[in-house]
C-alpha atoms as a PDB file:
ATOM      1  CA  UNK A   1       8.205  35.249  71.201  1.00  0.00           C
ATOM      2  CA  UNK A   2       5.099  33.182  70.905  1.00  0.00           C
ATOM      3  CA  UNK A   3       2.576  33.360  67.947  1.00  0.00           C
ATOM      4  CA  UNK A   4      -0.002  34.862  70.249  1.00  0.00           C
ATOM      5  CA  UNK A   5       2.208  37.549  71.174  1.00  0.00           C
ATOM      6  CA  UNK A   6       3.472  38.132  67.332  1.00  0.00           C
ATOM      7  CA  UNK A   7      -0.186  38.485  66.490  1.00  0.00           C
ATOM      8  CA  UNK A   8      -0.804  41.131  69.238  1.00  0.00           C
ATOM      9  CA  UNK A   9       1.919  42.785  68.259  1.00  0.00           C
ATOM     10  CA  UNK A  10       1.205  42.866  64.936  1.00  0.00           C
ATOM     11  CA  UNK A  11      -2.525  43.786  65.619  1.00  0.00           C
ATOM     12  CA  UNK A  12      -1.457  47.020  67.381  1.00  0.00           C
ATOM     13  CA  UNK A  13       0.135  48.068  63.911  1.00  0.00           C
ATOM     14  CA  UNK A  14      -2.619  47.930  62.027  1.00  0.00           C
ATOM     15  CA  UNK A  15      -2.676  44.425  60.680  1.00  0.00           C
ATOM     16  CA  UNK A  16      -5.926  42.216  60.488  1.00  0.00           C
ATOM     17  CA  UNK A  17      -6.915  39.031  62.783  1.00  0.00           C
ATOM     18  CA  UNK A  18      -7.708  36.982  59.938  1.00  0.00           C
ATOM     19  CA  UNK A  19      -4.291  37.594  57.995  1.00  0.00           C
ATOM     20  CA  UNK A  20      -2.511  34.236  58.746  1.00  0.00           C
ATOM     21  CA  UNK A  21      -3.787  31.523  60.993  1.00  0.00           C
ATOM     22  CA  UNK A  22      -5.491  32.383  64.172  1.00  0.00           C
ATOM     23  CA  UNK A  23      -3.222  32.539  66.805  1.00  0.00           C
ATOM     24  CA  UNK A  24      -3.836  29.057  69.325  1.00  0.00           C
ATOM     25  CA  UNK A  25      -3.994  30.180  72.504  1.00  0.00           C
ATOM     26  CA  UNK A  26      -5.889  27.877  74.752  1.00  0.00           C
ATOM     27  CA  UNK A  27      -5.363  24.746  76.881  1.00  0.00           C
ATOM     28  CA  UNK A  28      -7.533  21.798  76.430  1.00  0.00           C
ATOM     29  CA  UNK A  29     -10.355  23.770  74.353  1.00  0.00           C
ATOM     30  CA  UNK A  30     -10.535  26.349  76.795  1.00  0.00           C
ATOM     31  CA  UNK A  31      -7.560  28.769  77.061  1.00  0.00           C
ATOM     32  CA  UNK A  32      -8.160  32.094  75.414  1.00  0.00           C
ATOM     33  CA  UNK A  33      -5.452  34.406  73.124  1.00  0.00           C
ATOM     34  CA  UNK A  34      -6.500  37.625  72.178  1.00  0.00           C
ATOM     35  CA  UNK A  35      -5.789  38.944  68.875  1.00  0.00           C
ATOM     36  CA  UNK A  36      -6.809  42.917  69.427  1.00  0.00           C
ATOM     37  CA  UNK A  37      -8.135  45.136  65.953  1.00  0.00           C
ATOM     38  CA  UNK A  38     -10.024  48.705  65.905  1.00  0.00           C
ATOM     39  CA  UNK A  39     -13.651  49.043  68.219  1.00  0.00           C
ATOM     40  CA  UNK A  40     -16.028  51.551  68.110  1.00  0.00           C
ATOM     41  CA  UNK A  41     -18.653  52.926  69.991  1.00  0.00           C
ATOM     42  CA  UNK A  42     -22.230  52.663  70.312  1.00  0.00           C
ATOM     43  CA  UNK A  43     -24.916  54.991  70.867  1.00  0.00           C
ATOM     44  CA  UNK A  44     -25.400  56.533  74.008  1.00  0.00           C
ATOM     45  CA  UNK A  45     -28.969  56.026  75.597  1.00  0.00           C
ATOM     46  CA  UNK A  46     -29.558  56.828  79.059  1.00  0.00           C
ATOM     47  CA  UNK A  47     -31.154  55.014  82.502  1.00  0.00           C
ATOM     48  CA  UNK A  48     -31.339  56.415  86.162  1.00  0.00           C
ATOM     49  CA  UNK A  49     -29.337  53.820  87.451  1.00  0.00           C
ATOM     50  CA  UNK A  50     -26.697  54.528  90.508  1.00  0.00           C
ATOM     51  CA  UNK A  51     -23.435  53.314  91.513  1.00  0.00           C
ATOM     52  CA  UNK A  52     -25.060  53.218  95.318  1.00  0.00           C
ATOM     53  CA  UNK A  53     -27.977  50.986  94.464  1.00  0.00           C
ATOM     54  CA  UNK A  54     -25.312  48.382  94.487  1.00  0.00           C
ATOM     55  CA  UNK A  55     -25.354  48.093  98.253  1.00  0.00           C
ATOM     56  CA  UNK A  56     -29.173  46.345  97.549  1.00  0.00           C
ATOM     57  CA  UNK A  57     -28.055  43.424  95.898  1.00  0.00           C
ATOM     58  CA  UNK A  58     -27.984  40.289  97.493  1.00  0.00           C
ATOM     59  CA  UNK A  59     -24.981  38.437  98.952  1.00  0.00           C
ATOM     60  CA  UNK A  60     -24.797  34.540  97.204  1.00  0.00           C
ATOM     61  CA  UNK A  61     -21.702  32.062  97.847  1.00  0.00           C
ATOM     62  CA  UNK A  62     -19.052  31.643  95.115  1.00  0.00           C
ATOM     63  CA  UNK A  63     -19.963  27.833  94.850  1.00  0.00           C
ATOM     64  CA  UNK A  64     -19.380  27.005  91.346  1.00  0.00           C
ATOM     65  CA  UNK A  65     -20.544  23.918  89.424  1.00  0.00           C
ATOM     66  CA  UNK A  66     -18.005  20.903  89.242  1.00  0.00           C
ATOM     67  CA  UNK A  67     -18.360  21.227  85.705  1.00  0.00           C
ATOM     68  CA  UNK A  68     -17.931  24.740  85.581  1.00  0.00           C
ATOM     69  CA  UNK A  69     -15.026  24.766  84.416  1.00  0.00           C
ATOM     70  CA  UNK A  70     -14.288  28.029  85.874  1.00  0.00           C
ATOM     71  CA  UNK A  71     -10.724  28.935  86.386  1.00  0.00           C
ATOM     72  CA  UNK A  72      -8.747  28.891  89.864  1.00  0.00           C
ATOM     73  CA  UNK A  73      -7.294  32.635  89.363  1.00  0.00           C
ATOM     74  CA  UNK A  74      -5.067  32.555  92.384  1.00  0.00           C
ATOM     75  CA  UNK A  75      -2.901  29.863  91.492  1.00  0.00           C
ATOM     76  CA  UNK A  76      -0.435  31.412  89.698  1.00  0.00           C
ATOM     77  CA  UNK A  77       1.241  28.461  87.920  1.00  0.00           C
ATOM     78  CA  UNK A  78      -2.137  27.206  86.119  1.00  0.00           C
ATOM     79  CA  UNK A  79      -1.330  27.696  82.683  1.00  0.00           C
ATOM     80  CA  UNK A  80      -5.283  28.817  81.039  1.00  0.00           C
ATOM     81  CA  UNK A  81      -5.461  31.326  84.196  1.00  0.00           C
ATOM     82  CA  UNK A  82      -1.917  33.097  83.256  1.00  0.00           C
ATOM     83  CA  UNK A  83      -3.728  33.499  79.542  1.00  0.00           C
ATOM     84  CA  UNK A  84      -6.903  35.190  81.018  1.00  0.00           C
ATOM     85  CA  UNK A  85      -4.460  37.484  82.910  1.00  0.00           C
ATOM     86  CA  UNK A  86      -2.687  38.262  79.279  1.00  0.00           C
ATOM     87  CA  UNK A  87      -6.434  38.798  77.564  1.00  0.00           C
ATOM     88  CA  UNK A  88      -7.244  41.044  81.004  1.00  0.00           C
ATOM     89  CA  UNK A  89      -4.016  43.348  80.113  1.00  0.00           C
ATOM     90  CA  UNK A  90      -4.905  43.940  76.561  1.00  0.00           C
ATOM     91  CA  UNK A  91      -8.793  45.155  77.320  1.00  0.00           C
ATOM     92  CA  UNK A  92      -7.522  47.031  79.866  1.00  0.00           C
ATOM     93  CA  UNK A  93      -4.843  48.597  78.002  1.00  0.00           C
ATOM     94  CA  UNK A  94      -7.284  49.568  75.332  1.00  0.00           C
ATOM     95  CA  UNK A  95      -9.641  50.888  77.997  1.00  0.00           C
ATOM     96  CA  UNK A  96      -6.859  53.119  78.401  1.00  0.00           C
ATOM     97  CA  UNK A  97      -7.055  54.265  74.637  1.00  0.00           C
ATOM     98  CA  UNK A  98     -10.730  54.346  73.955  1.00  0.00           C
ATOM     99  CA  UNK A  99     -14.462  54.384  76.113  1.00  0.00           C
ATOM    100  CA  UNK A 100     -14.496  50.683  76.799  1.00  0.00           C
ATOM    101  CA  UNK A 101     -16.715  49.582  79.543  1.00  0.00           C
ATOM    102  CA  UNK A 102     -19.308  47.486  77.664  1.00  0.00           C
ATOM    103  CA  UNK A 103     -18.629  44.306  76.017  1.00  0.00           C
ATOM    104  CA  UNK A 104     -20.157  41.534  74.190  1.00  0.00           C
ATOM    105  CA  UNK A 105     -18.700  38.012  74.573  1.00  0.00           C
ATOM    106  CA  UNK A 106     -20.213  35.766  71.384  1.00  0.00           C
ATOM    107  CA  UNK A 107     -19.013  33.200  68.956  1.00  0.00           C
ATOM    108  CA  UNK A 108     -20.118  32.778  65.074  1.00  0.00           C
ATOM    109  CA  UNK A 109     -21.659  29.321  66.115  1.00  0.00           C
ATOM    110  CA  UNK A 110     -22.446  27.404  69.105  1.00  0.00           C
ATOM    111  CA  UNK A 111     -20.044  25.220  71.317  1.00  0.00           C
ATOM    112  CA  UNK A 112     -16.690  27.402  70.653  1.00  0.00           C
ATOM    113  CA  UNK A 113     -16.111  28.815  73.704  1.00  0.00           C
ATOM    114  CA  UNK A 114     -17.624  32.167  74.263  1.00  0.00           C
ATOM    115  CA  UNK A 115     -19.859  31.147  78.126  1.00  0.00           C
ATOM    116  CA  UNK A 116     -16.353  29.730  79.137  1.00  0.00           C
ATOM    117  CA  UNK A 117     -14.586  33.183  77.765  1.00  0.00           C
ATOM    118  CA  UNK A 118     -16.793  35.638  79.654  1.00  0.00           C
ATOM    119  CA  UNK A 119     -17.248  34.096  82.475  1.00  0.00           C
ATOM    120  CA  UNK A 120     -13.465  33.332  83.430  1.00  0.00           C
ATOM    121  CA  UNK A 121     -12.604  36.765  81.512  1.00  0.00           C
ATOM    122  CA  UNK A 122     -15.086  38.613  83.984  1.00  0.00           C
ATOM    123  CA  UNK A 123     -13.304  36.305  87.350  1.00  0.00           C
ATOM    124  CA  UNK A 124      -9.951  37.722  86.100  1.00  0.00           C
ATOM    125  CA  UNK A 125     -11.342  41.174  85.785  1.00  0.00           C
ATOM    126  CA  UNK A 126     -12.874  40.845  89.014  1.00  0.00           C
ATOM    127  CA  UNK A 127      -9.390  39.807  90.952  1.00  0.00           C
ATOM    128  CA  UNK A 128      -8.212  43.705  90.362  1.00  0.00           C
ATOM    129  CA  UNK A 129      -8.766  45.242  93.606  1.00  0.00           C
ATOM    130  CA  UNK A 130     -10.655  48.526  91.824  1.00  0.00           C
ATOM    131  CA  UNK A 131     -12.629  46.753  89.697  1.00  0.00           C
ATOM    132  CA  UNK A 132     -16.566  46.202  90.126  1.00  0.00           C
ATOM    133  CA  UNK A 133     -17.355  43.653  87.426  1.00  0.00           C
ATOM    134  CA  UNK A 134     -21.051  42.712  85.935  1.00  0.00           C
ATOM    135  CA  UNK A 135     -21.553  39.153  83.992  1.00  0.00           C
ATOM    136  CA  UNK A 136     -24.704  39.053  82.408  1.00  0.00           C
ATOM    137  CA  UNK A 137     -26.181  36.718  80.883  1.00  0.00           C
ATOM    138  CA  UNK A 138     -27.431  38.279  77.399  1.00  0.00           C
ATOM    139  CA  UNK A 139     -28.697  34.400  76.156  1.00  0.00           C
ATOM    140  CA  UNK A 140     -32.059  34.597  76.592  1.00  0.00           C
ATOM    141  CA  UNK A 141     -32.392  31.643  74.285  1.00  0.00           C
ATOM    142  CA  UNK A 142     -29.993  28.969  76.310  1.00  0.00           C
ATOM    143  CA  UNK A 143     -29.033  30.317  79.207  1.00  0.00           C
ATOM    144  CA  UNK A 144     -25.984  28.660  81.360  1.00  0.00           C
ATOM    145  CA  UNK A 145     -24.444  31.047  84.180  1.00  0.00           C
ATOM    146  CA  UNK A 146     -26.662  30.814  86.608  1.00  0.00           C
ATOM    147  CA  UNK A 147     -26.514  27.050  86.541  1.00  0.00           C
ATOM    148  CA  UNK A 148     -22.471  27.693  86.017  1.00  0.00           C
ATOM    149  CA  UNK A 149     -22.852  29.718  89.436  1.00  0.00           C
ATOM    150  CA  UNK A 150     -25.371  27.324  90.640  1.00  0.00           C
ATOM    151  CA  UNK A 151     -27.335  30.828  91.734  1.00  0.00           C
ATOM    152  CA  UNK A 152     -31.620  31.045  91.101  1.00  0.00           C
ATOM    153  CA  UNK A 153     -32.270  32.280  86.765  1.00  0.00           C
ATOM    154  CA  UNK A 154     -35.289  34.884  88.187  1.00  0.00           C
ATOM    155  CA  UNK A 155     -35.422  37.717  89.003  1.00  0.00           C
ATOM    156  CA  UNK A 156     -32.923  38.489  86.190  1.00  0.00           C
ATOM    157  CA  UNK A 157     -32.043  40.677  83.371  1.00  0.00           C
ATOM    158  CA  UNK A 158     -35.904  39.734  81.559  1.00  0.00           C
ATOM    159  CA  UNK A 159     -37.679  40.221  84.999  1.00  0.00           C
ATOM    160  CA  UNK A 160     -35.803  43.851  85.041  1.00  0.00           C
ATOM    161  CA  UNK A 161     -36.591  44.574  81.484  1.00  0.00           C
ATOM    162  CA  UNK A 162     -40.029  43.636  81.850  1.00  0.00           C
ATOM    163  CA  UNK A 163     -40.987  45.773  85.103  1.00  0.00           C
ATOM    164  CA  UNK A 164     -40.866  42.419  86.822  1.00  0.00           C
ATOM    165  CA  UNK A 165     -38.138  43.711  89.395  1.00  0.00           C
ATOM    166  CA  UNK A 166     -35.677  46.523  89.955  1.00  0.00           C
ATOM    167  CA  UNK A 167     -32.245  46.442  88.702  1.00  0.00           C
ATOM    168  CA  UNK A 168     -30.723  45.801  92.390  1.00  0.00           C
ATOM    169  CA  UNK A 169     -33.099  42.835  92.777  1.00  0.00           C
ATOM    170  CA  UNK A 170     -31.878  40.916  89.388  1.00  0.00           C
ATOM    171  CA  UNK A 171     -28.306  41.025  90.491  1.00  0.00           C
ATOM    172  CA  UNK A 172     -25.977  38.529  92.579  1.00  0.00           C
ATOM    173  CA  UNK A 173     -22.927  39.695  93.762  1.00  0.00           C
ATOM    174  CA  UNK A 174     -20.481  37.098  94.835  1.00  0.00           C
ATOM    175  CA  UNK A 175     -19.269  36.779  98.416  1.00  0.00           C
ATOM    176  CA  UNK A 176     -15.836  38.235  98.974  1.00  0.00           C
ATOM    177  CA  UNK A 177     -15.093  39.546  95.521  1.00  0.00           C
ATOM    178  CA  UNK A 178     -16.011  42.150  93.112  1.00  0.00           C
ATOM    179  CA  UNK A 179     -18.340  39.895  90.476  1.00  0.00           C
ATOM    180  CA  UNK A 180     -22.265  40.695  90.188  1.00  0.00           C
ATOM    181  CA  UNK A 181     -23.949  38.530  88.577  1.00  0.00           C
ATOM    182  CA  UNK A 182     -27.267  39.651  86.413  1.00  0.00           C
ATOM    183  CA  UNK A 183     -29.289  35.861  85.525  1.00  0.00           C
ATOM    184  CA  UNK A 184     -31.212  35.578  82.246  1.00  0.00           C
ATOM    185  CA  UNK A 185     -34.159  35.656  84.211  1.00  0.00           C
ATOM    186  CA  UNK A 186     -37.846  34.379  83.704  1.00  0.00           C
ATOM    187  CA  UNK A 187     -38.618  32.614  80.141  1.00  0.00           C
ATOM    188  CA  UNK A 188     -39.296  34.762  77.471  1.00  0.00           C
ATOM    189  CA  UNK A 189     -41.059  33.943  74.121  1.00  0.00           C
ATOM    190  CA  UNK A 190     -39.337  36.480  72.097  1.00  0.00           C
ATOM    191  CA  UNK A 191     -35.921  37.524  73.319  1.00  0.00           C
ATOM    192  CA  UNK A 192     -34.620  39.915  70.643  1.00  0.00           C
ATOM    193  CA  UNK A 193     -38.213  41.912  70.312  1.00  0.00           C
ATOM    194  CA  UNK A 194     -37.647  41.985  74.360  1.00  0.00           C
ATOM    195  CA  UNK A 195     -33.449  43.143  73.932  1.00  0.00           C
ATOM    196  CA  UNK A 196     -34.763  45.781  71.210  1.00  0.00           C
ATOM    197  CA  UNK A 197     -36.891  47.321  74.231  1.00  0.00           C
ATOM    198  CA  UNK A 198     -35.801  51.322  75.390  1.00  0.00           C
ATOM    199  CA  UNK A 199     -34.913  49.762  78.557  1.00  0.00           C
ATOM    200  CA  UNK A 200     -32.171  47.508  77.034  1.00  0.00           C
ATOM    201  CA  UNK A 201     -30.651  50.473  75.262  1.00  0.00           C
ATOM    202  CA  UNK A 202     -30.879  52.215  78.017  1.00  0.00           C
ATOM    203  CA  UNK A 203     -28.774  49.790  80.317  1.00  0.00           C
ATOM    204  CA  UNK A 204     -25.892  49.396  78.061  1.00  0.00           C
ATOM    205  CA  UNK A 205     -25.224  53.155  78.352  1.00  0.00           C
ATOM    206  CA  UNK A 206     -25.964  53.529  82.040  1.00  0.00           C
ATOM    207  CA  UNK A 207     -24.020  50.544  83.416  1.00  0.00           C
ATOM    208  CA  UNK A 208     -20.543  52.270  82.998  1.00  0.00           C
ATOM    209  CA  UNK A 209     -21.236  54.775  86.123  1.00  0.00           C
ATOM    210  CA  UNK A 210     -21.534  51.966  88.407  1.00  0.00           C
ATOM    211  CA  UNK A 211     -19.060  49.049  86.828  1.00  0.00           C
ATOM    212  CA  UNK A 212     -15.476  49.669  85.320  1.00  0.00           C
ATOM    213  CA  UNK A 213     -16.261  46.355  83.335  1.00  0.00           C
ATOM    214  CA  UNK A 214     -19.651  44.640  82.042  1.00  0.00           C
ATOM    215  CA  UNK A 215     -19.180  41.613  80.201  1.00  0.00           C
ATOM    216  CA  UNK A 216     -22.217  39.878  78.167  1.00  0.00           C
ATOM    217  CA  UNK A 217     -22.674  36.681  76.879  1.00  0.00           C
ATOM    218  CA  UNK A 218     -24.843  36.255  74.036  1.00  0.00           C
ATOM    219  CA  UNK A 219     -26.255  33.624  71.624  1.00  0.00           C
ATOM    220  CA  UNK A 220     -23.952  32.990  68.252  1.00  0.00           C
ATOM    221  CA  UNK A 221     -24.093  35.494  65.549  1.00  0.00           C
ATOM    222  CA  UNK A 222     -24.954  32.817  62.983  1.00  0.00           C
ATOM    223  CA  UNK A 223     -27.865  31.600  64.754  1.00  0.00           C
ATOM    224  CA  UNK A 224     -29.783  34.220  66.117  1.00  0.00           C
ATOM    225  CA  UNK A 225     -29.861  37.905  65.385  1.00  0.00           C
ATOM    226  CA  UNK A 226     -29.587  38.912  69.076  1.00  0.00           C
ATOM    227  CA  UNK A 227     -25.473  39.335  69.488  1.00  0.00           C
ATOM    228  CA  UNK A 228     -25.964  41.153  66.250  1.00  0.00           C
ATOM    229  CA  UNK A 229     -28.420  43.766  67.985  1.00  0.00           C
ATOM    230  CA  UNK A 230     -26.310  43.560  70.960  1.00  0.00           C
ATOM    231  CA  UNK A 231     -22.896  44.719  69.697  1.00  0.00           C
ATOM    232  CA  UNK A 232     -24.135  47.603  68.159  1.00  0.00           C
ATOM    233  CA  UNK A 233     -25.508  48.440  71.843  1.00  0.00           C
ATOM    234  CA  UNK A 234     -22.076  47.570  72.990  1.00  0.00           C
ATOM    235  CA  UNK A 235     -18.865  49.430  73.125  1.00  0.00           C
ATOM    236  CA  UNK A 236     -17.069  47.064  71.250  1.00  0.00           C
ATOM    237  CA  UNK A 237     -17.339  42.498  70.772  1.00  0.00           C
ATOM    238  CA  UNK A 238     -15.097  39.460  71.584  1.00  0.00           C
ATOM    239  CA  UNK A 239     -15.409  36.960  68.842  1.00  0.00           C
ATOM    240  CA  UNK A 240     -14.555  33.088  69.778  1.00  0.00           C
ATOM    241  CA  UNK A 241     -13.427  31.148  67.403  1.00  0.00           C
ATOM    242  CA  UNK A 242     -12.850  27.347  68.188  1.00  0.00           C
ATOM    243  CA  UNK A 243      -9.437  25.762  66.739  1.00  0.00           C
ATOM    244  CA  UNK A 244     -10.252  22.986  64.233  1.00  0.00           C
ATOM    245  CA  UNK A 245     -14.051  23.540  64.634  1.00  0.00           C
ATOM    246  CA  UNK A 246     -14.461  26.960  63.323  1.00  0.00           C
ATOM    247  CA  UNK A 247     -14.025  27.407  59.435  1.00  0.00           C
ATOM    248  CA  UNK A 248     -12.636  30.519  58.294  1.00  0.00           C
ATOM    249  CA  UNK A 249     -15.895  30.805  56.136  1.00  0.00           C
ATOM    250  CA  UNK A 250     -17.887  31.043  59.434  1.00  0.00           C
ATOM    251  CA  UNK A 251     -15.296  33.376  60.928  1.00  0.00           C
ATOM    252  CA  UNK A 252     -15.436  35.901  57.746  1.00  0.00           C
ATOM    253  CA  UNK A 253     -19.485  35.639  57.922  1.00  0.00           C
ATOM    254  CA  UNK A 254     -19.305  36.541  61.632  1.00  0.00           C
ATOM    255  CA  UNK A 255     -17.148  39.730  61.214  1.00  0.00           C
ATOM    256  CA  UNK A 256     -19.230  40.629  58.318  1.00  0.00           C
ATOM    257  CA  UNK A 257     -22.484  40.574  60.180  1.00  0.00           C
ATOM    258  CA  UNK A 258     -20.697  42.551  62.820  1.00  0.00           C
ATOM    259  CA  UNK A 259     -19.901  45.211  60.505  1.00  0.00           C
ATOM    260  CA  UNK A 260     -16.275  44.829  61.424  1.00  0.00           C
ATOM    261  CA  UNK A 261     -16.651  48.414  62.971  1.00  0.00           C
ATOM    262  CA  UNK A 262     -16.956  47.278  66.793  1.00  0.00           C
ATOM    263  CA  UNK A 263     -14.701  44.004  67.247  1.00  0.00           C
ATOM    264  CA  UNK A 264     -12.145  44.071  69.208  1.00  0.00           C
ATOM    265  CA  UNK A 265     -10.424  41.252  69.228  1.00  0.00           C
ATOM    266  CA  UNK A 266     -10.438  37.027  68.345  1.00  0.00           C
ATOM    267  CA  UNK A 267      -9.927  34.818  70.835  1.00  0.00           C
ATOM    268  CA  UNK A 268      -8.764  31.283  69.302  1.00  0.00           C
ATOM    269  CA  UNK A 269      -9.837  28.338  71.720  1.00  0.00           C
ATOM    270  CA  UNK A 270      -9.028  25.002  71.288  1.00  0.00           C
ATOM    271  CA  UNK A 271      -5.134  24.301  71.231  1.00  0.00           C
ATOM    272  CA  UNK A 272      -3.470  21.645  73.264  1.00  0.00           C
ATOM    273  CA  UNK A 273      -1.728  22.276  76.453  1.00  0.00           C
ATOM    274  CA  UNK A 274       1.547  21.472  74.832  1.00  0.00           C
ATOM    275  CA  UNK A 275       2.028  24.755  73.026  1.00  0.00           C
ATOM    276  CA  UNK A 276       1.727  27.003  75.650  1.00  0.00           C
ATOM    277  CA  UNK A 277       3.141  24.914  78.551  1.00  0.00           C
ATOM    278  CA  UNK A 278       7.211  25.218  77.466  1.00  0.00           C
ATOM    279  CA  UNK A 279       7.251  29.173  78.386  1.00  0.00           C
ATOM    280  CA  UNK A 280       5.176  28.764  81.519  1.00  0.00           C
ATOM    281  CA  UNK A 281       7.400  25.820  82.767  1.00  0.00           C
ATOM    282  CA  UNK A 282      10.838  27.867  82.579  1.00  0.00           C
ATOM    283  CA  UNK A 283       9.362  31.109  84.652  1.00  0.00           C
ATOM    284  CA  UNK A 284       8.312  29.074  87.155  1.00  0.00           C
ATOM    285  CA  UNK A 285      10.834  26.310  87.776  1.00  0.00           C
ATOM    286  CA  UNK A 286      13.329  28.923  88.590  1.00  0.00           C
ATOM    287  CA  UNK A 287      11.631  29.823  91.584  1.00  0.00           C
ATOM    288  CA  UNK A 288      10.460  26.507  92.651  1.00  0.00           C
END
């Protein structure tokens, strides 16, 4: 059995992620594992906001940037998408245990992995037939997806917060599939005095009568105190960790910050192809 299923395994009785090495689990820098550990859950503020209103939002083209790096999903015999299907199972096993609809996607420092995490986590959510999926983009400080998605930034999740726009009008959904997108939106000078607004509480608690997922990415927990404000909004956080980048020191200070009370699991990016490619090659050559 591979390491990253030992560590699930040993995760679901009880043990911790940072007992042992973390699990490597990714292709080329970019191939998640998920090590899963005890969530909790926020809050509960509330926002008029209906499942129907979806029908408002515009239409865009699934045209992703070349350098995207976004996953092809339906090719079964790519080796990172088979591990996003594997980190899909586990949340939605747990879904199954707990209220999980709301989740932060962050990192403890930048450049690790977490944009490439939630945004390919939130395609493989979206290929499940009964499954309406929101990305948003929660990184008001460096914001990516829309240029990821190659969609307009505004009207966005700041525009909406603001007044600027209704919630309909800062979402995207993508042609033929299941994915809204929600943009950062306009500049803003102060992005956590803006995410500490009523209205952000209010969306976190609202969004699970019209999506089955919402997945957020947000700055790095060691440089800004918005994924900090965030999880605790948040039914429960992804942390990435990036294999010989991340120092355990970094890792521990991250999970401290968080409380430990809401993560739910580690994804380890950064291992070479090599060490996941021998058990993907044997299931598929028999059929080839």
């Amino acid at each position: 059995m591979s390491r990253v299923h030992d560590a699930l395994r040993r995760a679901e009785q009880g043990g911790s992620p940072l007992e042992g090495p973390v699990p490597a689990v990714a292709e080329e820098s970019r191939t998640p594992g998920f090590v899963p550990v005890n969530g909790g859950v926020a809050p509960p503020v509330r926002l008029n906001i209906q499942a129907g209103m979806l029908g408002e939002v515009r239409l865009v083209p699934f045209h992703p940037a070349p350098e995207s790096h976004l996953l092809d999903l339906n090719n079964s015999h790519e080796t990172p998408a088979e591990e996003f299907r594997t980190l899909r199972t586990r949340l939605n096993h747990l879904q199954s245990l707990q209220p999980l609809h709301v989740v932060v996607v962050t990192s403890p420092s930048p450049a690790e992995g977490k944009t490439f995490t939630a945004v390919n986590l939130a395609l493989a959510e979206s290929h499940l037939a009964e499954s309406s999926v929101l990305l948003g983009d929660f990184d008001l400080r460096r914001p990516i997806i829309h240029n990821l998605f190659q969609i307009d930034r505004a009207p966005g999740l700041s525009d909406y917060l603001t007044g600027q726009c209704t919630f309909p009008q800062a979402l995207r959904r993508l042609e033929g599939m299941n994915l809204y997108l929600l943009p950062a939106g306009s500049p803003v000078k102060n992005p956590l005095e803006l995410l500490n607004m009523r209205q952000a509480k209010a969306l976190f608690e609202e969004l699970p009568r019209s999506f089955n997922w919402a997945i957020f990415d947000t700055p790095p927990l060691l440089f800004s105190a918005d994924a900090n404000l965030l999880s605790t909004m948040a039914d429960g956080t992804i942390l990435v960790v990036k294999i010989g980048s991340t120092t355990f020191d970094n890792v521990t200070r991250a999970m401290q910050s968080l409380c430990e009370n809401n993560v739910l699991g580690i994804v380890a990016n950064g291992a070479r192809a090599s060490e996941l490619y021998s058990k993907y090659t044997y299931y598929y050559s028999k059929s080839e």
